[in-house]
N, C-alpha and C. Protein backbone atom coordinates (compact mmCIF):
# COMPACT_ATOMS: atom_id res chain seq x y z
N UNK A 1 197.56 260.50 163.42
CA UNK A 1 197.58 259.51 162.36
C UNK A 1 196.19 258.99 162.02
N UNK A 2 195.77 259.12 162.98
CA UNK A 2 193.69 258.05 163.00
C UNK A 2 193.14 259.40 161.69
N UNK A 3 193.67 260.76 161.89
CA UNK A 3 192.70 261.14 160.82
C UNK A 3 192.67 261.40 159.41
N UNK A 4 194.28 261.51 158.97
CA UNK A 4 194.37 261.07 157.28
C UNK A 4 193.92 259.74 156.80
N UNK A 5 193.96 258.85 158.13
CA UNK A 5 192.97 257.50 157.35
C UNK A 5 191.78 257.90 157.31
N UNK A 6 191.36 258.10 158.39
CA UNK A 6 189.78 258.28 158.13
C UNK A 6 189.08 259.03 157.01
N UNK A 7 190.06 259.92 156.96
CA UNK A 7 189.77 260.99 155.39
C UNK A 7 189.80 260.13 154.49
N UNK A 8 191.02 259.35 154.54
CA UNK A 8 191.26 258.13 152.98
C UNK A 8 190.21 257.54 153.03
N UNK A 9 189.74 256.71 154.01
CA UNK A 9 188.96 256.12 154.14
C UNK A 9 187.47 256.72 153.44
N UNK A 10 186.87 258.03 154.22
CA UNK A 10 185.71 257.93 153.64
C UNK A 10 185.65 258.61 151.80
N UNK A 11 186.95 259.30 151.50
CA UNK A 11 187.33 259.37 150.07
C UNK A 11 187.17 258.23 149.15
N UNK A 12 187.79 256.62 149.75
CA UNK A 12 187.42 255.85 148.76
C UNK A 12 185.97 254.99 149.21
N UNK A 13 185.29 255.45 149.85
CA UNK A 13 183.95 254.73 149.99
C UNK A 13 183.25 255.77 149.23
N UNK A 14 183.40 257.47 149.32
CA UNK A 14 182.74 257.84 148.30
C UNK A 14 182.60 257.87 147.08
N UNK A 15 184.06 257.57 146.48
CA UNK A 15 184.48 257.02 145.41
C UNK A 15 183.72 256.02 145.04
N UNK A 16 183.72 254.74 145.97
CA UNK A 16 183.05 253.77 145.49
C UNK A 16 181.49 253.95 145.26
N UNK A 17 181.22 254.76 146.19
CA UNK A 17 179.56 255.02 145.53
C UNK A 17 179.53 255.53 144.43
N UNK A 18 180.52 256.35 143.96
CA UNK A 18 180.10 257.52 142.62
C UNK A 18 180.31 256.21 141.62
N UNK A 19 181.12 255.37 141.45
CA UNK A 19 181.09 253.96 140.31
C UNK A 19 179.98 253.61 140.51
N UNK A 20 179.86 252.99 141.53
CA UNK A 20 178.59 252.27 141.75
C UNK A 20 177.17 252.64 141.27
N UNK A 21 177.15 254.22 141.47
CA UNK A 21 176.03 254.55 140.68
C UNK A 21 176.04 254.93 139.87
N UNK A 22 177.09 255.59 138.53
CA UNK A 22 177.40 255.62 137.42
C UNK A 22 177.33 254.34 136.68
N UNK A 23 177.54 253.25 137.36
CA UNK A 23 177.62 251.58 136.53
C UNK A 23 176.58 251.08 136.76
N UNK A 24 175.63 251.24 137.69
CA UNK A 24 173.99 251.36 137.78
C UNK A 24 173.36 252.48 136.68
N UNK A 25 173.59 253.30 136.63
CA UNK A 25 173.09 254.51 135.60
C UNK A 25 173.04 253.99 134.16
N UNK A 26 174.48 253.69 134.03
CA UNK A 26 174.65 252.92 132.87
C UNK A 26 173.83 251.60 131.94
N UNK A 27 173.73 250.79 133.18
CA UNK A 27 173.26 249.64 133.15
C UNK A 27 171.54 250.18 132.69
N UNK A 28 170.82 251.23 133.67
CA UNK A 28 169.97 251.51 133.57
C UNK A 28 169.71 251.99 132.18
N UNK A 29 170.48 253.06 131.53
CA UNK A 29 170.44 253.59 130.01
C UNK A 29 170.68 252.36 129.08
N UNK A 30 171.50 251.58 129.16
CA UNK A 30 171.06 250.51 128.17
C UNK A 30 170.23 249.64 128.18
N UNK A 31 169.42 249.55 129.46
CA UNK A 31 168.24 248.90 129.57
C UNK A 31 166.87 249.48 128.96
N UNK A 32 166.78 251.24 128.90
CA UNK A 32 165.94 251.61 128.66
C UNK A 32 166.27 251.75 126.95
N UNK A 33 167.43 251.70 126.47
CA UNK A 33 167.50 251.70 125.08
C UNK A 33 167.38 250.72 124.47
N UNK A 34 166.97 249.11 124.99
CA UNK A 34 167.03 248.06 124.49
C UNK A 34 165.71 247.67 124.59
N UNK A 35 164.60 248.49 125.97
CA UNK A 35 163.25 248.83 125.65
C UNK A 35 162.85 249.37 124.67
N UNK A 36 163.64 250.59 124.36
CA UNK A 36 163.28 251.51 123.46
C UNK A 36 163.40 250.61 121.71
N UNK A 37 164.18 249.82 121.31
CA UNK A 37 164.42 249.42 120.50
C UNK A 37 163.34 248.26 120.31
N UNK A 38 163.04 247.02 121.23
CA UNK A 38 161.94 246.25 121.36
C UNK A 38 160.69 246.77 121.17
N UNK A 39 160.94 248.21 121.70
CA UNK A 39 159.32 248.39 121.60
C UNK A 39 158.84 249.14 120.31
N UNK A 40 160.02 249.31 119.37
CA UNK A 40 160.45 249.94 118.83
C UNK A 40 160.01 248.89 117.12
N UNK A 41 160.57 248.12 117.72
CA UNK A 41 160.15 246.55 116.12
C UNK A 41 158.80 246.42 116.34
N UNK A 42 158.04 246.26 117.56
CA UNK A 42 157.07 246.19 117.81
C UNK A 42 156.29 247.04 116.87
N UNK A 43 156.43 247.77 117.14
CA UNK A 43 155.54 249.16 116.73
C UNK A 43 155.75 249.07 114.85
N UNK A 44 156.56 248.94 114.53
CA UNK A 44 156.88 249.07 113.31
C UNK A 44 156.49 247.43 112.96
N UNK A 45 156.35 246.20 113.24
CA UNK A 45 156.13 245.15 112.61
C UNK A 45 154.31 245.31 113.14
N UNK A 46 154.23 245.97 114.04
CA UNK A 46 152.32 245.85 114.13
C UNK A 46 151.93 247.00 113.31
N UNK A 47 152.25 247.97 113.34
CA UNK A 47 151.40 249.57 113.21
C UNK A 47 152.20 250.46 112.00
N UNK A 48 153.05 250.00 111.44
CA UNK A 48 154.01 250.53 110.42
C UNK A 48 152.78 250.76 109.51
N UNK A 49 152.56 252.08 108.61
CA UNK A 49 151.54 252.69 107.74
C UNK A 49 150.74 253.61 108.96
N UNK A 50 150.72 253.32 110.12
CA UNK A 50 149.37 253.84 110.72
C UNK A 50 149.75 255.07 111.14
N UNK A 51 148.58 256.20 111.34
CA UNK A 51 149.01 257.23 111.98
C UNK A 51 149.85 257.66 113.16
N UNK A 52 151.01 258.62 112.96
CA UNK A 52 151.57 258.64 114.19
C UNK A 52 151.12 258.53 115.73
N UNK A 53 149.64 258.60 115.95
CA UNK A 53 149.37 258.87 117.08
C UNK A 53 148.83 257.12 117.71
N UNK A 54 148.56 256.22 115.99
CA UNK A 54 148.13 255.01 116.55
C UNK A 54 149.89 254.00 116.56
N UNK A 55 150.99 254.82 116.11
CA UNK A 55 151.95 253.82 116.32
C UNK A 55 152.32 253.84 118.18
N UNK A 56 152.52 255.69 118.39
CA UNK A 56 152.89 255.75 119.68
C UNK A 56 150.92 254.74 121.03
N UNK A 57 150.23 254.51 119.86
CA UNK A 57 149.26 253.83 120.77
C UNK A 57 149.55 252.05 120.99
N UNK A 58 150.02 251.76 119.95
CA UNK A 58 150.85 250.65 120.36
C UNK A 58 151.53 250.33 121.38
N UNK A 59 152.73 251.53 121.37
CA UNK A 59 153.35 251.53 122.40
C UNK A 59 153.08 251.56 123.74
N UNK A 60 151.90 252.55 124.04
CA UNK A 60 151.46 253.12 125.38
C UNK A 60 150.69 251.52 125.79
N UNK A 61 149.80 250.63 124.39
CA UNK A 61 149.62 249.60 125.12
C UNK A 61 150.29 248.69 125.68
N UNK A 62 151.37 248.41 125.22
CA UNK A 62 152.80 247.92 125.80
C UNK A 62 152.81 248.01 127.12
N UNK A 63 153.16 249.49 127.34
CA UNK A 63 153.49 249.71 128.25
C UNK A 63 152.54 250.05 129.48
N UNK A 64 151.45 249.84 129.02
CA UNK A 64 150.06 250.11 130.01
C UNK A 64 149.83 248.21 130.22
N UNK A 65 150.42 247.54 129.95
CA UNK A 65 150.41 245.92 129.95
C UNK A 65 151.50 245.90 131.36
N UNK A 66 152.72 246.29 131.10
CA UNK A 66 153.70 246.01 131.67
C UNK A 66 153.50 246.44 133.22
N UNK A 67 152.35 247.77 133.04
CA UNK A 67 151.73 248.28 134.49
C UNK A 67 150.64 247.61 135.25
N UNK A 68 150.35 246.47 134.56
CA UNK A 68 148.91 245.77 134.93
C UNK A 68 149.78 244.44 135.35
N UNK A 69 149.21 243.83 136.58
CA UNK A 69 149.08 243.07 137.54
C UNK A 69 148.96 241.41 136.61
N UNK A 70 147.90 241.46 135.10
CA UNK A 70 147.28 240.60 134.51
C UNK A 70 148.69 240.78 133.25
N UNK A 71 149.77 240.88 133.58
CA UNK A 71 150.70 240.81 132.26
C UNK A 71 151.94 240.61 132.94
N UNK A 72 152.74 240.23 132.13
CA UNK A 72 154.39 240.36 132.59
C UNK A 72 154.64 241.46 133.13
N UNK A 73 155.89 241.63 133.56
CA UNK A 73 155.85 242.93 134.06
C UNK A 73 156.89 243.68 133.78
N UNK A 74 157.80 243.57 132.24
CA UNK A 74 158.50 243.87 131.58
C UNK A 74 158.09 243.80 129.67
N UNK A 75 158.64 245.04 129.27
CA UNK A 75 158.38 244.97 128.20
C UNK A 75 158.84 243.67 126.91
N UNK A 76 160.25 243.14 126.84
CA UNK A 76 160.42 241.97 126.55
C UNK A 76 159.26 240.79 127.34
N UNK A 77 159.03 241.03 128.75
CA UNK A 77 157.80 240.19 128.71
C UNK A 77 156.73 239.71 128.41
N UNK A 78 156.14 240.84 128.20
CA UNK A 78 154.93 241.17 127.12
C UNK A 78 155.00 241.17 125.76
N UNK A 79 155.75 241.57 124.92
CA UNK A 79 155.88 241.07 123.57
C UNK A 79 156.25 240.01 123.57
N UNK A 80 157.19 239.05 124.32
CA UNK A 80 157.64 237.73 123.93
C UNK A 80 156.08 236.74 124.67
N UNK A 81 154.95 237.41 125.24
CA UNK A 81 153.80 236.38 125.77
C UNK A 81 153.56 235.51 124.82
N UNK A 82 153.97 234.62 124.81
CA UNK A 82 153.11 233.17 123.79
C UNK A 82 151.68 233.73 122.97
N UNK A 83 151.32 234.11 121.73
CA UNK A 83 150.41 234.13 121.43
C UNK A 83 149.81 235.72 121.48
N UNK A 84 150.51 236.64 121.97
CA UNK A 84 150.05 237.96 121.93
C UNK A 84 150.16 238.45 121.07
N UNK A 85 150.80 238.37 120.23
CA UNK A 85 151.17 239.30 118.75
C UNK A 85 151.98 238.64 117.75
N UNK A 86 151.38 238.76 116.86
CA UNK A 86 151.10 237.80 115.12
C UNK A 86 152.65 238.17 115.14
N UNK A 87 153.02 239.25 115.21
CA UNK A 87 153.93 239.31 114.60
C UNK A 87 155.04 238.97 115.34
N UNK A 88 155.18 238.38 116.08
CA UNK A 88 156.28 238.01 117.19
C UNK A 88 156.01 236.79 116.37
N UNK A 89 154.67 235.87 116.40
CA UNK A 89 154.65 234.37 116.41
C UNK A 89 155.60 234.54 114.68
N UNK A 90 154.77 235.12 113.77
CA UNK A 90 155.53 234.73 112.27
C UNK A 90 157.11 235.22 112.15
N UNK A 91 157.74 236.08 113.18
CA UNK A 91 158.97 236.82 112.87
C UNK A 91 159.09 238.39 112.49
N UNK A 92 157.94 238.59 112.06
CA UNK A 92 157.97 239.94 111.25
C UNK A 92 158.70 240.84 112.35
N UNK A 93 158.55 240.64 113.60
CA UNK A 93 159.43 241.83 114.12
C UNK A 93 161.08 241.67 114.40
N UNK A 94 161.61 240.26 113.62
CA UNK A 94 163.13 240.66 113.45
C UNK A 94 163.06 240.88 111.70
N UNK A 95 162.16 241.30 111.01
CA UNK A 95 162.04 241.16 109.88
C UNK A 95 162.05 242.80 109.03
N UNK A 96 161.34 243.06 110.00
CA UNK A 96 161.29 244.76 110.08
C UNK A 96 161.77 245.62 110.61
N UNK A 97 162.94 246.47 110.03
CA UNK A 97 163.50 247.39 110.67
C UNK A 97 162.60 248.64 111.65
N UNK A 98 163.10 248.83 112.37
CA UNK A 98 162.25 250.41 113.26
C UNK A 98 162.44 251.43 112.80
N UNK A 99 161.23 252.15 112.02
CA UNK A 99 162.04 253.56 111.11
C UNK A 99 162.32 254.18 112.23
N UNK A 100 161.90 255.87 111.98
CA UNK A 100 163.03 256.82 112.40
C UNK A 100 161.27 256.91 113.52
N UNK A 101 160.54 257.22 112.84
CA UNK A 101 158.90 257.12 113.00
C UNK A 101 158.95 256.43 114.22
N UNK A 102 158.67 255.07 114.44
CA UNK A 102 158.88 254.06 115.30
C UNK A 102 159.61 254.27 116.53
N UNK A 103 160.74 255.07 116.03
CA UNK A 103 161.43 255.03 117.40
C UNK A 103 161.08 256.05 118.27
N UNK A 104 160.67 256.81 117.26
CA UNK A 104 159.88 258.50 117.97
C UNK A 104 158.84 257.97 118.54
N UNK A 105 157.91 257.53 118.44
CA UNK A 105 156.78 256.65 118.60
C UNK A 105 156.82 255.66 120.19
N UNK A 106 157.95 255.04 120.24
CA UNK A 106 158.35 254.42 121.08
C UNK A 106 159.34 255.23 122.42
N UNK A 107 159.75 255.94 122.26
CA UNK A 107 160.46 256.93 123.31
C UNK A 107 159.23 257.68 123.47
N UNK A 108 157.87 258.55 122.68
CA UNK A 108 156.94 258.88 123.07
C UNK A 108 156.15 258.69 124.21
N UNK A 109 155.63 256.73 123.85
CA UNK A 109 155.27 256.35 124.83
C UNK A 109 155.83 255.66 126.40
N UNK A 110 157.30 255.70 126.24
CA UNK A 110 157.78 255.32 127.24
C UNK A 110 157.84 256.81 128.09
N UNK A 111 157.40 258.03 127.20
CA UNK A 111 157.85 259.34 128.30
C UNK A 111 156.44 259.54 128.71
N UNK A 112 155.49 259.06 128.25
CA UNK A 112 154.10 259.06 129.08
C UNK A 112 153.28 259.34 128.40
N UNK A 113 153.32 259.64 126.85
CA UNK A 113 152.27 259.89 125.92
C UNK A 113 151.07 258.50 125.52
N UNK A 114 149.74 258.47 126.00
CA UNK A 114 149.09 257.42 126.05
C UNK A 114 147.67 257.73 125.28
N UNK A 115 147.79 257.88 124.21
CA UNK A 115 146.64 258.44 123.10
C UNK A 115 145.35 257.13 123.93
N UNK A 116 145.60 255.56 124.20
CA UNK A 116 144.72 255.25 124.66
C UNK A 116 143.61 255.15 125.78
N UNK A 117 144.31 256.02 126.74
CA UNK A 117 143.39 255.91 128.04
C UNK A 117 143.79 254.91 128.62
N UNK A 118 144.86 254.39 128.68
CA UNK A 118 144.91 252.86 129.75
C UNK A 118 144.74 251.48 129.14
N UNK A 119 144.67 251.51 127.51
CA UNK A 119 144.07 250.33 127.08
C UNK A 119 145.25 249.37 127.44
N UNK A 120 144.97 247.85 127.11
CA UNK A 120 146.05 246.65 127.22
C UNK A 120 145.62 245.95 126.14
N UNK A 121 145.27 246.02 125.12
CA UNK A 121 144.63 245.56 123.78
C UNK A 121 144.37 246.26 122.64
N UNK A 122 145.05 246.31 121.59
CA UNK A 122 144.35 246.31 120.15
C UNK A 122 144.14 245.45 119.40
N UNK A 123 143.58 246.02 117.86
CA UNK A 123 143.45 244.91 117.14
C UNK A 123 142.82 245.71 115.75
N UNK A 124 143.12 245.16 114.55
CA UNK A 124 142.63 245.55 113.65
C UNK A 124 141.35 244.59 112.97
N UNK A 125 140.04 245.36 113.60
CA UNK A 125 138.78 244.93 112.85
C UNK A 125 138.41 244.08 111.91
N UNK A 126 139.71 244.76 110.84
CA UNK A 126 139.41 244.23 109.27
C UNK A 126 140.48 242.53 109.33
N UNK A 127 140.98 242.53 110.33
CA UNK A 127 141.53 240.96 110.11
C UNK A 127 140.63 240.19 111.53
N UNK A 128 140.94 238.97 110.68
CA UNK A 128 140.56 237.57 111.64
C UNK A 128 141.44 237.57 113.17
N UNK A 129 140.69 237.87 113.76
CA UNK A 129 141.01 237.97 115.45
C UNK A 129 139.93 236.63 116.03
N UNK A 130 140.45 236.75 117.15
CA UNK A 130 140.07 235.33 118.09
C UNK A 130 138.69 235.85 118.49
N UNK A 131 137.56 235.57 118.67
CA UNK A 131 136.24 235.89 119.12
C UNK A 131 136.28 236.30 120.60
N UNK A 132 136.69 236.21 121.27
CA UNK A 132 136.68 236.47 122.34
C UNK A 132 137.62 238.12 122.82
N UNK A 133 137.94 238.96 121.87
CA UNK A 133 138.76 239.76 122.23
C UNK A 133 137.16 240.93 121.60
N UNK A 134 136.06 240.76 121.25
CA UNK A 134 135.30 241.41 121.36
C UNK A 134 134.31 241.71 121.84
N UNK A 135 134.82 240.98 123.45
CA UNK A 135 134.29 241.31 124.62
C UNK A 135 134.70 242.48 125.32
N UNK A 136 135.80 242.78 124.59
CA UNK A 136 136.88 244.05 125.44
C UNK A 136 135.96 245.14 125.21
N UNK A 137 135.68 245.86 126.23
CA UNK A 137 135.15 247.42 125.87
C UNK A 137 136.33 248.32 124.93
N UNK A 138 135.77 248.73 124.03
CA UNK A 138 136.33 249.53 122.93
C UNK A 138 136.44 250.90 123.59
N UNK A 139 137.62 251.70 123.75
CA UNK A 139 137.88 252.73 124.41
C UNK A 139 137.96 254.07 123.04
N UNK A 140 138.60 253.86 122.18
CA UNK A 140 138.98 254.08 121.20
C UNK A 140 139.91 253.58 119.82
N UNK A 141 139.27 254.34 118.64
CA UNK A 141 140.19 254.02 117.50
C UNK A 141 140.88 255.02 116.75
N UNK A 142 142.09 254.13 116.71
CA UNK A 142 143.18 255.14 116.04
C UNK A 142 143.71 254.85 114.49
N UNK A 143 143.55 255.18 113.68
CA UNK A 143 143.92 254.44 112.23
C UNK A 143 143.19 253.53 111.75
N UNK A 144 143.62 252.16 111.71
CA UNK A 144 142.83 250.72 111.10
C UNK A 144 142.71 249.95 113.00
N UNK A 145 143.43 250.27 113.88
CA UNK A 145 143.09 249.90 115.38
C UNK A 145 141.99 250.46 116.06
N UNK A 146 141.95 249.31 116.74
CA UNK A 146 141.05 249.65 118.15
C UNK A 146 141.18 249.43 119.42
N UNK A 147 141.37 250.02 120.30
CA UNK A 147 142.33 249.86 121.38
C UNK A 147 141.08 249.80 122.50
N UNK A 148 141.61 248.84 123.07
CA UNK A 148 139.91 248.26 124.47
C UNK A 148 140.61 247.85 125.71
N UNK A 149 140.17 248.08 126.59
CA UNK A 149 140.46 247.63 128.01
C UNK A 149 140.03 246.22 128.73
């Protein structure tokens, strides 16, 4: 009798792992699609017009933020930072849809495509920026950006 339980037994503990990590899996895929979408307005309310390689550079800075010690450590963290991006403070990024562009752009850089080298900063030249962000060493420019470490 001790061993059809024990069979039952470890049947529904394996059971319970296979939920367990399917409803973890899950949890995980809509987490990374709700990155993907955030980072996604992002890109399209900062970099919308710019070359494909400076939208997915947006992104990689994002996400080269989220890897640094000196930032949140989530992507909603970093775009929602007080004061990091115009377009969070005015709205423009519930204002602007994510084209098709954007989202390519944004799954790009979440799969590891990083046109910047590591940067945690851009900025476009031709507008009024805070004086102090051109202390950043300039790594490279992509479009109307300049992406600095």
């Amino acid at each position: 009798m001790r061993m059809p339980n024990a069979r039952i037994l470890v049947f529904v503990v394996l059971a319970v792992a296979v939920v367990i990590g399917t409803v973890a899996h899950i949890g995980r895929a809509q987490s990374r699609s709700g990155d993907v979408n955030l980072l996604a307005r992002l890109i399209a309310a900062e970099a919308e017009g710019e070359p494909y390689q400076g939208m997915v550079a947006v992104g990689a800075v994002m996400l080269n933020r989220v890897a640094s010690p000196k930032f949140p450590n989530s992507i909603s963290g970093c775009v929602f930072q007080p004061g990091a991006f115009e377009s969070v403070s005015n709205g423009l990024i519930w204002r602007r849809s994510p084209s098709r562009q954007a989202i390519s752009a944004a799954r790009d850089a979440m799969n590891g495509y990083d046109p910047t080298y590591g940067c945690v900063f851009f900025w476009n030249p031709a507008k009024p920026v805070s004086g102090w962000i051109w202390s950043r060493s300039i790594a490279v420019k992509i479009g109307k950006h300049v992406f600095a470490r």
